[in-house]
N, C-alpha and C. Protein backbone atom coordinates (compact mmCIF):
# COMPACT_ATOMS: atom_id res chain seq x y z
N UNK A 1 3.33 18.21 -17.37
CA UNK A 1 2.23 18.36 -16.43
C UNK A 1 1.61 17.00 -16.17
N UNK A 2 0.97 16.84 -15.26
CA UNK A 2 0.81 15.24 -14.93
C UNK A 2 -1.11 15.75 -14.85
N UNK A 3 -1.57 14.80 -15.84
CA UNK A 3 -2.65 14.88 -16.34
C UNK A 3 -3.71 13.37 -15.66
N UNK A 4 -2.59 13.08 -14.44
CA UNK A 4 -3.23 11.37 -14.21
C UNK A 4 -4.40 12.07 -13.17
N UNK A 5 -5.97 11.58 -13.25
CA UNK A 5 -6.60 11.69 -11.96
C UNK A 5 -6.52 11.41 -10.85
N UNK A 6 -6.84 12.32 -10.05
CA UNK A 6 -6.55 12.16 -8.53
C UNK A 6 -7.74 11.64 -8.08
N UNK A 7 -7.49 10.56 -7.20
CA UNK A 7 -8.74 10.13 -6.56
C UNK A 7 -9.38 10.89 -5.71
N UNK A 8 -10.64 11.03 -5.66
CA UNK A 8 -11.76 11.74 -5.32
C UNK A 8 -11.78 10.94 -3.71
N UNK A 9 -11.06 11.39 -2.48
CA UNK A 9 -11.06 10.69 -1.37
C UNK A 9 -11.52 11.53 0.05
N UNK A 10 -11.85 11.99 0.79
CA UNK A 10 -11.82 12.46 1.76
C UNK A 10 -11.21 12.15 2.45
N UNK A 11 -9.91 12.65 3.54
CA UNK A 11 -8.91 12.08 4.48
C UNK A 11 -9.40 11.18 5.30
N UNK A 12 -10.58 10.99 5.43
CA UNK A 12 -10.90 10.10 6.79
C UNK A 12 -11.20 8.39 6.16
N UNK A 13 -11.66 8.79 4.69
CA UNK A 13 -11.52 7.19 3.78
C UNK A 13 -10.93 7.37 2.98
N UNK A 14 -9.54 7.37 2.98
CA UNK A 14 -8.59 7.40 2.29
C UNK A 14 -8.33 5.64 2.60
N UNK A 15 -8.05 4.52 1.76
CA UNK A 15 -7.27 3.55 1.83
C UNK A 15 -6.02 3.75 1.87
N UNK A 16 -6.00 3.43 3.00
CA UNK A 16 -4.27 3.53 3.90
C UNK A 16 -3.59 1.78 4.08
N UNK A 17 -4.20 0.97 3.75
CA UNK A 17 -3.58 0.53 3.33
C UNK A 17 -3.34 0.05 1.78
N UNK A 18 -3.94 0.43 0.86
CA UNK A 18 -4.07 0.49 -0.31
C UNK A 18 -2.81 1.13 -0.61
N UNK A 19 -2.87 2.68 0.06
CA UNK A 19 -1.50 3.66 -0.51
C UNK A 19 -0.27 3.44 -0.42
N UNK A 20 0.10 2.60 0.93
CA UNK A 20 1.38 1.63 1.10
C UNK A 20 1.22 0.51 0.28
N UNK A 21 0.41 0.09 0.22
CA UNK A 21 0.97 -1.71 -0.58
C UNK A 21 1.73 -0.50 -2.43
N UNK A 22 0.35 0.27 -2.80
CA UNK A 22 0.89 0.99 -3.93
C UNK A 22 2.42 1.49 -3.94
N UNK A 23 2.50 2.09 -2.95
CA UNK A 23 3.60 2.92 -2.80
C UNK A 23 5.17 1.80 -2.62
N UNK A 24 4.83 0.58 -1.84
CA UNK A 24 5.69 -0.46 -1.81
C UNK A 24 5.90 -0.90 -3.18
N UNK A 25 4.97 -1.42 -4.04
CA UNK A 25 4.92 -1.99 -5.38
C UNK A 25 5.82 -1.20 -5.84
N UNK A 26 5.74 -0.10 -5.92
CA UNK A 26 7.05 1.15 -6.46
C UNK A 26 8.25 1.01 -6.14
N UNK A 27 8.48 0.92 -4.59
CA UNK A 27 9.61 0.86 -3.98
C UNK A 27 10.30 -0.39 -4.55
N UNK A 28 9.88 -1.75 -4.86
CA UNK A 28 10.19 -2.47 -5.06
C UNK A 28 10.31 -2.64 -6.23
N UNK A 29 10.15 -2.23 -7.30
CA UNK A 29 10.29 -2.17 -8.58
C UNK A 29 11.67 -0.95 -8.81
N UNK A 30 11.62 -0.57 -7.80
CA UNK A 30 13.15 0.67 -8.18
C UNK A 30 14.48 -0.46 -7.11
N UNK A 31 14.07 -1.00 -6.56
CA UNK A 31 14.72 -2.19 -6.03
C UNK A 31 15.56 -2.67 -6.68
N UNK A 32 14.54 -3.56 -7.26
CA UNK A 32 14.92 -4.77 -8.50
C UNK A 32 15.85 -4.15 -9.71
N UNK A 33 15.29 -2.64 -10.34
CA UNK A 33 15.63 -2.07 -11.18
C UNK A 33 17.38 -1.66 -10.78
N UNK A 34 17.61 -1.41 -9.47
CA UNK A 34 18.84 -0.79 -9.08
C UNK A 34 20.21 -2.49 -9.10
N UNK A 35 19.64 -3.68 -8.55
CA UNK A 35 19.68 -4.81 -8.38
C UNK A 35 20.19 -4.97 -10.14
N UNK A 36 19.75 -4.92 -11.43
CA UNK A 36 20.04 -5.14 -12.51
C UNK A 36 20.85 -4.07 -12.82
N UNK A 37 21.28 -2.91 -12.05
CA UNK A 37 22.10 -1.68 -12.35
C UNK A 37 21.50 -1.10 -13.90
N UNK A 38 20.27 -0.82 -13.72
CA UNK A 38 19.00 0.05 -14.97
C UNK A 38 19.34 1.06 -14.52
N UNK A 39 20.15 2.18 -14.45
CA UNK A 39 19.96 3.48 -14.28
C UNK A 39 18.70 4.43 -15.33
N UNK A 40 18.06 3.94 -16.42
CA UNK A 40 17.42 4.71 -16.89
C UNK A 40 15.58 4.26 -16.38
N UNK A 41 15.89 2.84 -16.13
CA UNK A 41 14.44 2.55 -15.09
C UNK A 41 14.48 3.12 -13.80
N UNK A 42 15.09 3.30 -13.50
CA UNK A 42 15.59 3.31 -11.64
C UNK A 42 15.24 5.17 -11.86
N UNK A 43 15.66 5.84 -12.46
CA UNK A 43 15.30 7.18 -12.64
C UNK A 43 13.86 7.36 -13.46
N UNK A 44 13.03 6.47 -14.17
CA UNK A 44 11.75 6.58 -14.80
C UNK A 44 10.93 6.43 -13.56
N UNK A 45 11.31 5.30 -12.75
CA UNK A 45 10.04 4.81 -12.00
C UNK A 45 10.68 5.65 -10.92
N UNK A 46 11.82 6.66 -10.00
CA UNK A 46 11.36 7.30 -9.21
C UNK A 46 10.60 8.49 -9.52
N UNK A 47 10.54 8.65 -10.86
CA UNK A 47 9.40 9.97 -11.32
C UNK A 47 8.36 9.40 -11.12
N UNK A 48 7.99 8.20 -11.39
CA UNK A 48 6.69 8.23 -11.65
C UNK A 48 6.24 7.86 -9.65
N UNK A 49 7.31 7.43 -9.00
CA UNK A 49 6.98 7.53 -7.60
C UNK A 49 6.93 9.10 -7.46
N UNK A 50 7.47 10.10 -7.56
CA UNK A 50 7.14 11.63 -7.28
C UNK A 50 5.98 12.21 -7.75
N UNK A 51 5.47 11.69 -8.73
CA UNK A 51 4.02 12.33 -9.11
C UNK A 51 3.03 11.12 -8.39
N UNK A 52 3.13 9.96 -7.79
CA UNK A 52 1.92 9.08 -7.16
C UNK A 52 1.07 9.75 -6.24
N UNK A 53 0.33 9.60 -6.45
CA UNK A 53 -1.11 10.63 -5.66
C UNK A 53 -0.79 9.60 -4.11
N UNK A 54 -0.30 8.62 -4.49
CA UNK A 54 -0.61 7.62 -3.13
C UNK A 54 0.65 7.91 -2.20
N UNK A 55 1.72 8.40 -3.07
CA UNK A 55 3.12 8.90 -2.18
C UNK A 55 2.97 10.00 -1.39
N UNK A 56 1.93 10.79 -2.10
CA UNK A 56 1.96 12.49 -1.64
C UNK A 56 1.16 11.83 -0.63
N UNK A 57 0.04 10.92 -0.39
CA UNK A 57 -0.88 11.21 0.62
C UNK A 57 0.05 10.48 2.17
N UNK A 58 0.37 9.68 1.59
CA UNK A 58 1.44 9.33 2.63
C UNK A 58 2.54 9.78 3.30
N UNK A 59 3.55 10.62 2.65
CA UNK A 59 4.05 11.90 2.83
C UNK A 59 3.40 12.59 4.07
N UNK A 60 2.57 13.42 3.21
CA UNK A 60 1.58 14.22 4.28
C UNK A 60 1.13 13.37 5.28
N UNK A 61 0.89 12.44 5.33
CA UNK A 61 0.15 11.41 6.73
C UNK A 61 1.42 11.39 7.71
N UNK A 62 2.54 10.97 6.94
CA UNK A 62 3.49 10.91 8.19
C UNK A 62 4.00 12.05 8.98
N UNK A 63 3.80 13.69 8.19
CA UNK A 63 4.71 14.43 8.66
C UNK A 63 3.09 14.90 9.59
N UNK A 64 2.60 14.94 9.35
CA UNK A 64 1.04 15.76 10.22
C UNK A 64 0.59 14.81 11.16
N UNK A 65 0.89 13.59 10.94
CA UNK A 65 0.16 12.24 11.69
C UNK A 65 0.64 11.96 12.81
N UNK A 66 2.00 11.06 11.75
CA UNK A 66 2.72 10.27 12.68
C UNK A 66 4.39 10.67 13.13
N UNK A 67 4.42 12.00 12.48
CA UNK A 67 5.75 12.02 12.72
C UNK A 67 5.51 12.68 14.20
N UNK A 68 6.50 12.51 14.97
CA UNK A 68 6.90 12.92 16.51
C UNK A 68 6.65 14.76 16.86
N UNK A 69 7.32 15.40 15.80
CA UNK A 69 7.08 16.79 15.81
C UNK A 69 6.29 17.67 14.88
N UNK A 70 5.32 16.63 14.81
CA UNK A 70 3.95 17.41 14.37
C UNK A 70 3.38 18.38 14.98
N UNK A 71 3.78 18.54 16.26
CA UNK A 71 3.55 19.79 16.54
C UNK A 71 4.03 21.18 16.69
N UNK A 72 5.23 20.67 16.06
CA UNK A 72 6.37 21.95 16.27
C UNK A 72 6.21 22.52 14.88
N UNK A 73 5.70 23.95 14.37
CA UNK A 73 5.48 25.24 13.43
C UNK A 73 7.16 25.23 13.00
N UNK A 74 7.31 25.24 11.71
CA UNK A 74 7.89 25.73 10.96
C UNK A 74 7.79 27.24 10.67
N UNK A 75 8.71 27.76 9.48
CA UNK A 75 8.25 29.66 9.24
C UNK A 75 7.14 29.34 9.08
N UNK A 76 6.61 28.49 8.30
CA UNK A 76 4.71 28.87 7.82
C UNK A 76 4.01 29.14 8.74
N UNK A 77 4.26 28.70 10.34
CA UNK A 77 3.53 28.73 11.66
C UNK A 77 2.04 27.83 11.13
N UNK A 78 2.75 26.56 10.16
CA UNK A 78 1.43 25.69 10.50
C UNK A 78 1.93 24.37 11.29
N UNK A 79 1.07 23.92 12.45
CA UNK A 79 1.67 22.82 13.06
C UNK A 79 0.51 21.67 12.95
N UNK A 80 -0.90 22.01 13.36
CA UNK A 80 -1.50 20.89 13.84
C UNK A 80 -2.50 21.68 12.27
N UNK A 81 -2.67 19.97 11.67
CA UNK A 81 -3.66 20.47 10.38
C UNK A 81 -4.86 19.66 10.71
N UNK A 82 -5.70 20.30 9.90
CA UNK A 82 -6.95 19.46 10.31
C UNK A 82 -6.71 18.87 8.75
N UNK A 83 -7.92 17.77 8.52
CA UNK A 83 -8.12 16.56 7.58
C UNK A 83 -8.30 17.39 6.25
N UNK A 84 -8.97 18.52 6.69
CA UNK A 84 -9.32 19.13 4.78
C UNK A 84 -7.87 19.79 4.72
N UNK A 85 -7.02 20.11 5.89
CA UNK A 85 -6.20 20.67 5.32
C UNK A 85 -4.97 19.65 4.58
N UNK A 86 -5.06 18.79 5.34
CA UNK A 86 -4.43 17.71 5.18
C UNK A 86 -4.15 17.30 3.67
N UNK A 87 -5.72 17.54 3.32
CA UNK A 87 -5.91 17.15 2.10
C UNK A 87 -5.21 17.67 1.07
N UNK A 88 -5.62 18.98 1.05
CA UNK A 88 -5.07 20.40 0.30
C UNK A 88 -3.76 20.36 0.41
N UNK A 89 -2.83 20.08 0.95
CA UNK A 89 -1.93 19.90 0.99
C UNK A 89 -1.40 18.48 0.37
N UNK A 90 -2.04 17.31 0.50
CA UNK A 90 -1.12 16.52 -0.58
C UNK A 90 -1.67 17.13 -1.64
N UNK A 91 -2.79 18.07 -2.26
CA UNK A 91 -3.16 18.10 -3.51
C UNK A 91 -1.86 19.21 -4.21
N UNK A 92 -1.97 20.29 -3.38
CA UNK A 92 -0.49 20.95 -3.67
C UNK A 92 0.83 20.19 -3.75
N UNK A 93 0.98 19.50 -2.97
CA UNK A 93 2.48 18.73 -3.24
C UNK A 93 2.22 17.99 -4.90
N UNK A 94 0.83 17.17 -4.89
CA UNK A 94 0.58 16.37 -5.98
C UNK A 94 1.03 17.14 -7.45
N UNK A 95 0.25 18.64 -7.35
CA UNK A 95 -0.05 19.50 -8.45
C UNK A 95 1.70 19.63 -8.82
N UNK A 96 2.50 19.81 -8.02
CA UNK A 96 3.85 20.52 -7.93
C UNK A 96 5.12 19.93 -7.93
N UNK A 97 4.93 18.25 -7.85
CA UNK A 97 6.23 17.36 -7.53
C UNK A 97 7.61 17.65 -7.96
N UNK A 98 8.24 18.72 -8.40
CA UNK A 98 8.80 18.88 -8.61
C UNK A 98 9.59 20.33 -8.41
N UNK A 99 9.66 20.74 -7.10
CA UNK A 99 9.88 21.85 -6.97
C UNK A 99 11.03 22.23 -6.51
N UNK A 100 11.76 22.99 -7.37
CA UNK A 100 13.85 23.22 -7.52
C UNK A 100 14.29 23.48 -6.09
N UNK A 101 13.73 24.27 -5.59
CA UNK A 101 14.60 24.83 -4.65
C UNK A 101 13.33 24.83 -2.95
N UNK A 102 14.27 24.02 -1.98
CA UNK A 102 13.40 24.17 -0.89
C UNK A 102 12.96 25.17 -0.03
N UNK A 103 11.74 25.60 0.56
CA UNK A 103 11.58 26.82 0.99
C UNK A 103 12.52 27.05 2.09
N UNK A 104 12.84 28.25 3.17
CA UNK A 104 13.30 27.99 3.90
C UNK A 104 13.28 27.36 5.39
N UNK A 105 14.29 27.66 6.13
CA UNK A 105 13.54 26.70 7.20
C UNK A 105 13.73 27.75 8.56
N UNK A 106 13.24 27.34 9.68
CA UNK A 106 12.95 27.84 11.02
C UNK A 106 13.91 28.25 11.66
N UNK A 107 14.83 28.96 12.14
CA UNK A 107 15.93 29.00 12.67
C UNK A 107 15.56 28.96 14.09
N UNK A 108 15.86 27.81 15.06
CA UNK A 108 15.94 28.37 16.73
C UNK A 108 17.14 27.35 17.34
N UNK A 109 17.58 28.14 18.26
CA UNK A 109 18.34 28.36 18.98
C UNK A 109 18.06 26.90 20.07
N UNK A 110 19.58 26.34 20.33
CA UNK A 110 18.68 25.13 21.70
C UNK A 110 19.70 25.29 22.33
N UNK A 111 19.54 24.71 23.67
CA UNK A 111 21.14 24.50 24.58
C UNK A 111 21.66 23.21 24.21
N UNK A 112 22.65 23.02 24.68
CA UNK A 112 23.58 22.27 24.23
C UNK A 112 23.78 21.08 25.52
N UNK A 113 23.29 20.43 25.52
CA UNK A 113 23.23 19.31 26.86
C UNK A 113 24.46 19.85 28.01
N UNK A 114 24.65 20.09 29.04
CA UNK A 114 26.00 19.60 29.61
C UNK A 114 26.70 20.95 29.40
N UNK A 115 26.29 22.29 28.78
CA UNK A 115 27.31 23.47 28.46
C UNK A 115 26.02 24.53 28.62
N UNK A 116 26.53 25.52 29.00
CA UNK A 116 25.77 26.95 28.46
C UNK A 116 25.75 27.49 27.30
N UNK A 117 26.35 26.51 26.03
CA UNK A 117 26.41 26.97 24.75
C UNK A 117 24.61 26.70 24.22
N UNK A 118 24.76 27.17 22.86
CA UNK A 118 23.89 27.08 22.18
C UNK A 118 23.97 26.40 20.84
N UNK A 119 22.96 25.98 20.34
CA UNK A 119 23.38 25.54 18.70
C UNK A 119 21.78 25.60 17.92
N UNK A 120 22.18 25.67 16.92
CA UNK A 120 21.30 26.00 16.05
C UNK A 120 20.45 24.56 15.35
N UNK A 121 18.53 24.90 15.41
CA UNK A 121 17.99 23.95 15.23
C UNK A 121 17.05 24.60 13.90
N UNK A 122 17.31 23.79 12.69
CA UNK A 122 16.77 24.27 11.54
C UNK A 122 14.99 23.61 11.62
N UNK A 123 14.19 23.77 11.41
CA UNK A 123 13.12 23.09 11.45
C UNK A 123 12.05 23.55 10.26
N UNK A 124 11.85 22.80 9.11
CA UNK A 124 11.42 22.70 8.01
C UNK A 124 9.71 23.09 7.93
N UNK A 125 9.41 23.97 7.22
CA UNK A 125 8.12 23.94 6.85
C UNK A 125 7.60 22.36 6.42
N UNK A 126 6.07 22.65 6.59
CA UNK A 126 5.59 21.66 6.32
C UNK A 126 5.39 21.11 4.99
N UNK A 127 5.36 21.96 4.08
CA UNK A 127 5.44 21.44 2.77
C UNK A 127 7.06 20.95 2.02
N UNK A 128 7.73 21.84 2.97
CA UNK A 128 8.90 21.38 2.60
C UNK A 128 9.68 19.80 2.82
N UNK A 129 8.92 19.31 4.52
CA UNK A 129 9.17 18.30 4.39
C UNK A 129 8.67 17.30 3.89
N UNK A 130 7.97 17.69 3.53
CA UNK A 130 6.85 16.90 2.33
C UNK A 130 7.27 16.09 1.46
N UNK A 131 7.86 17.33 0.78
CA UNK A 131 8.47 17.03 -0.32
C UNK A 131 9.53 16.16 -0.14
N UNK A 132 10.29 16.55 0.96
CA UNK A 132 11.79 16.05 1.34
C UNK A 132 11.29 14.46 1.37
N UNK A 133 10.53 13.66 2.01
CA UNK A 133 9.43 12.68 2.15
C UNK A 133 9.19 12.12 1.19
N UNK A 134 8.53 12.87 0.14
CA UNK A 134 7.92 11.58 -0.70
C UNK A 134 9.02 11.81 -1.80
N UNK A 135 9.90 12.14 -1.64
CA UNK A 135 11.52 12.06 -2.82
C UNK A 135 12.45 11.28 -1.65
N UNK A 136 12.27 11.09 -0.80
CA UNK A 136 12.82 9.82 -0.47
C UNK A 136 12.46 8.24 -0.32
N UNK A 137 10.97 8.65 -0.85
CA UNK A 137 10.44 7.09 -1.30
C UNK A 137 11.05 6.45 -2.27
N UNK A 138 11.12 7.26 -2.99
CA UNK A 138 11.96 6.53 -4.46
C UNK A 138 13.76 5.96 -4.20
N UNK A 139 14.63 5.76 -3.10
CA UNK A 139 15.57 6.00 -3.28
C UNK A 139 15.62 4.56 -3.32
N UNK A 140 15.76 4.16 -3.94
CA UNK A 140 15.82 2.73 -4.20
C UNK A 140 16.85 1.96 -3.90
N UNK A 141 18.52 2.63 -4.13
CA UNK A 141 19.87 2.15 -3.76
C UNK A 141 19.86 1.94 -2.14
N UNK A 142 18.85 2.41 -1.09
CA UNK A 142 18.97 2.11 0.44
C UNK A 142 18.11 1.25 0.53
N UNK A 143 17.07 0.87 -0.67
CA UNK A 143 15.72 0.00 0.14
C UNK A 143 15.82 -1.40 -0.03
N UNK A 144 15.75 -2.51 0.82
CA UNK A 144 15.70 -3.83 0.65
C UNK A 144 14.07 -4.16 1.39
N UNK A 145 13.06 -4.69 0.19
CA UNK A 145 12.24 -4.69 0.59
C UNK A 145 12.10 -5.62 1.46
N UNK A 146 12.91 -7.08 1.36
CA UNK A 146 12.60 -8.52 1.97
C UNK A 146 13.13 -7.67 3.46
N UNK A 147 14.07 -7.17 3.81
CA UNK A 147 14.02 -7.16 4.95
C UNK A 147 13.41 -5.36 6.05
N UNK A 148 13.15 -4.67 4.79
CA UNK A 148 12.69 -3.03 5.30
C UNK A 148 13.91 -2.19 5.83
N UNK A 149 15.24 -2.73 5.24
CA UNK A 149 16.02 -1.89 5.98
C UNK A 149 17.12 -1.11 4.67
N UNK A 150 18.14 -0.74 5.26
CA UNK A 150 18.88 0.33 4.40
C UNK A 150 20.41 -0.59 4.37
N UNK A 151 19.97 -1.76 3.95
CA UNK A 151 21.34 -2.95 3.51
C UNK A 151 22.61 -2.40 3.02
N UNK A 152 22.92 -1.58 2.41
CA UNK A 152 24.01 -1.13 1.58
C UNK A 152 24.52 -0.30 2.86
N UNK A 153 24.27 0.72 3.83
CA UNK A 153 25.07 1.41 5.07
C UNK A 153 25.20 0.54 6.31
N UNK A 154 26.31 0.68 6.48
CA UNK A 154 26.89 0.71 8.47
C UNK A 154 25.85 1.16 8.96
N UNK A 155 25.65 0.72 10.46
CA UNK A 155 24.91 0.81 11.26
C UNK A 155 25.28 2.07 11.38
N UNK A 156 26.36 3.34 11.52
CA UNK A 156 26.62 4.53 12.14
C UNK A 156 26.03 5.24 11.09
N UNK A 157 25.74 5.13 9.94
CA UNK A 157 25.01 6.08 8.66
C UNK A 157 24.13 6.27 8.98
């Protein structure tokens, strides 16, 4: 159980940039750690990136904020959150970092550019991508901090 305090913040003064430089310091320490081939650091410090109060809030900022389809409802039918919800929600991801199995996701239907076919568009609850989010902060084997990019794949990955 993760017994670390959560900062006492309201979404609207939340240090945003505080939570990235934090959340970078991490990234970059699973970096370095992958760089010396530490598999038992490189797996300590992405736990301790999955329980960071500063990952979850960021997480949640991008998928409600800044991500593009913040407005598109998942099954939960939540799309547009307000700030307390905002909140409540990294506090749930925070409480829970570790959760086995992802909820499910949205099933709809789209056309297919150029055909009368159809194909299928999965679209993730919001907590789900949450999660999906701040467990990809930690992946340390794609992150090069000096330059912000994913050094180890081809441009087509």
């Amino acid at each position: 159980m993760n017994t670390a305090p959560v900062p006492m913040y309201e979404w609207n003064t939340i240090p945003w940039a505080k939570a990235e430089r934090e959340v970078f310091k991490l990234q970059k320490r699973i970096y370095q750690a992958s760089q010396r081939a530490n598999r038992k650091a490189i797996h300590q410090l992405q736990r301790l990136l999955m329980t960071s109060w500063w990952a979850c809030v960021l997480a949640v900022r991008k998928v409600s904020q800044d991500n593009q389809g913040k407005k598109t409802a998942g099954v939960d039918g939540v799309k547009s959150l307000t700030p307390h919800e905002r909140l409540a929600l990294a506090r749930q991801l925070h409480a829970h970092p570790f959760v086995p199995k992802s909820p499910p996701v949205r099933r709809v239907w789209i056309p297919k550019p150029g055909t009368s076919e159809q194909r299928p568009l999965g679209i993730p609850i919001c907590l789900a991508y949450c999660i999906s989010l701040s467990n990809g902060f930690g992946n340390g084997r794609r992150l090069d901090p000096r330059r912000g990019s994913r050094r180890e794949l081809s441009i087509g990955e």
